[in-house]
C-alpha atoms as a PDB file:
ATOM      1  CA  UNK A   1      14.669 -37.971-106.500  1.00  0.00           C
ATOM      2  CA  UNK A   2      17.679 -35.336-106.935  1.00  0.00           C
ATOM      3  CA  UNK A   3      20.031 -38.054-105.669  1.00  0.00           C
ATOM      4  CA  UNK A   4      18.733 -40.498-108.165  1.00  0.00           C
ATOM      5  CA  UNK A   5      19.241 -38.511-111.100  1.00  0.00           C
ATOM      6  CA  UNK A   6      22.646 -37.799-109.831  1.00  0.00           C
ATOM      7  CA  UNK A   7      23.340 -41.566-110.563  1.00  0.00           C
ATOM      8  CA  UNK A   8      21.950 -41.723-113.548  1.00  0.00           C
ATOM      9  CA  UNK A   9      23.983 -38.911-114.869  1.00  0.00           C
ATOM     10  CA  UNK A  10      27.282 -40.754-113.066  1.00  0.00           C
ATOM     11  CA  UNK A  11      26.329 -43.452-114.843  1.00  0.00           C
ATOM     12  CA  UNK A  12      25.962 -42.164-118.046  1.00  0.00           C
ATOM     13  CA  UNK A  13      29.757 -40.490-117.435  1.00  0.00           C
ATOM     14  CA  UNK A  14      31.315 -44.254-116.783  1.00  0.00           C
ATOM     15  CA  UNK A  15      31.887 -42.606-113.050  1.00  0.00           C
ATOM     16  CA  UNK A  16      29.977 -45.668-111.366  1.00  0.00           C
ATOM     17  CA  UNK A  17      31.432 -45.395-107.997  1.00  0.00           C
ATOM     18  CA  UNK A  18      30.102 -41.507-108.037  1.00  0.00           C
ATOM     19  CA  UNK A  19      27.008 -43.484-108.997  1.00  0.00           C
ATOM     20  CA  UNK A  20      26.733 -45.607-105.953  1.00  0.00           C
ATOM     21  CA  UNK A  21      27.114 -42.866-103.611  1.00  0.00           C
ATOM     22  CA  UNK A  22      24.707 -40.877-104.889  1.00  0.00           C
ATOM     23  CA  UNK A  23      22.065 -43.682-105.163  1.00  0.00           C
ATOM     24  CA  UNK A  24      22.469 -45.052-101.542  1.00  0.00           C
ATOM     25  CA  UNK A  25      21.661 -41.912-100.355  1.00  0.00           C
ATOM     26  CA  UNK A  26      18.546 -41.741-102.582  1.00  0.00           C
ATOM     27  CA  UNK A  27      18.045 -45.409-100.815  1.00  0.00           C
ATOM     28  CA  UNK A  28      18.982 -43.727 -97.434  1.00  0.00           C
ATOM     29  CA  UNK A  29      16.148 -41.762 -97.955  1.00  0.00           C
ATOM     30  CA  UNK A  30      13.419 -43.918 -99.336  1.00  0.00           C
ATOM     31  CA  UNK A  31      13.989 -48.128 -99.844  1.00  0.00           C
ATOM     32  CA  UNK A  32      10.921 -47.344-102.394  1.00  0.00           C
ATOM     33  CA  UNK A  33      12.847 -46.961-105.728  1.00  0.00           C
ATOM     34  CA  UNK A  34      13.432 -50.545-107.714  1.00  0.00           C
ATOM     35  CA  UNK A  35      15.362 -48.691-110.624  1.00  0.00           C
ATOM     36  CA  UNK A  36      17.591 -47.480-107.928  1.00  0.00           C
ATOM     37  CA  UNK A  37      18.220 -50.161-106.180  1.00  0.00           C
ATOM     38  CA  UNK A  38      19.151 -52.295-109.957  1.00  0.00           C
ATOM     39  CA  UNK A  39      20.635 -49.740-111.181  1.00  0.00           C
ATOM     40  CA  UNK A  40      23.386 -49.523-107.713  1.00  0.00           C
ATOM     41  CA  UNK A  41      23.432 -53.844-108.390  1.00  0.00           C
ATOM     42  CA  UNK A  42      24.387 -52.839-112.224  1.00  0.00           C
ATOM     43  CA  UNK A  43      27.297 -50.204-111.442  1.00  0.00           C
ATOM     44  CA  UNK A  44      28.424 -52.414-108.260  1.00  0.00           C
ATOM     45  CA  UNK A  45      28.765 -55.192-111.052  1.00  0.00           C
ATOM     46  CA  UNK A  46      30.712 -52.823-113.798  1.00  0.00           C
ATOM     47  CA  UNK A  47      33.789 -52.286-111.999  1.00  0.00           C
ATOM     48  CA  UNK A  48      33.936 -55.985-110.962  1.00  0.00           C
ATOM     49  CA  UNK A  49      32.730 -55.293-107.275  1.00  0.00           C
ATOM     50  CA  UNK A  50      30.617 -58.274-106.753  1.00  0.00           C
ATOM     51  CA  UNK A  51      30.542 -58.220-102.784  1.00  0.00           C
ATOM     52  CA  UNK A  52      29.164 -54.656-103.053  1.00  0.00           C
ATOM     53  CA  UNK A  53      26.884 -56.357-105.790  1.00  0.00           C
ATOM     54  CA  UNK A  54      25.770 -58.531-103.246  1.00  0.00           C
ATOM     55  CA  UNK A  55      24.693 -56.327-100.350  1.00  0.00           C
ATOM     56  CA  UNK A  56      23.306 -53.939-102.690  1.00  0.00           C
END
């Protein structure tokens, strides 16, 4: 959950790769959390990273 908020603060800051990292290790640690896993798809997509977008 810490990890997850970490994103969403990244996020927030227009720091999207930050975002990412922080996320996939919330995802590392449970596959459980939707928002998560849109929310990495979202920021993957900001920065015009669409392979990323893709695995993600």
């Amino acid at each position: 959950m810490l990890y997850t908020t970490g994103g969403d603060i990244y996020k927030r800051l227009c720091k999207y790769d930050e975002a990412v990292s922080y996320w996939n290790k919330a995802l590392s640690i449970s596959d459980k959390y939707c928002d998560t896993m849109f929310s990495t798809a979202f920021c993957c997509q900001k920065p015009g990273n669409y392979d990323e977008e893709i695995q993600a």
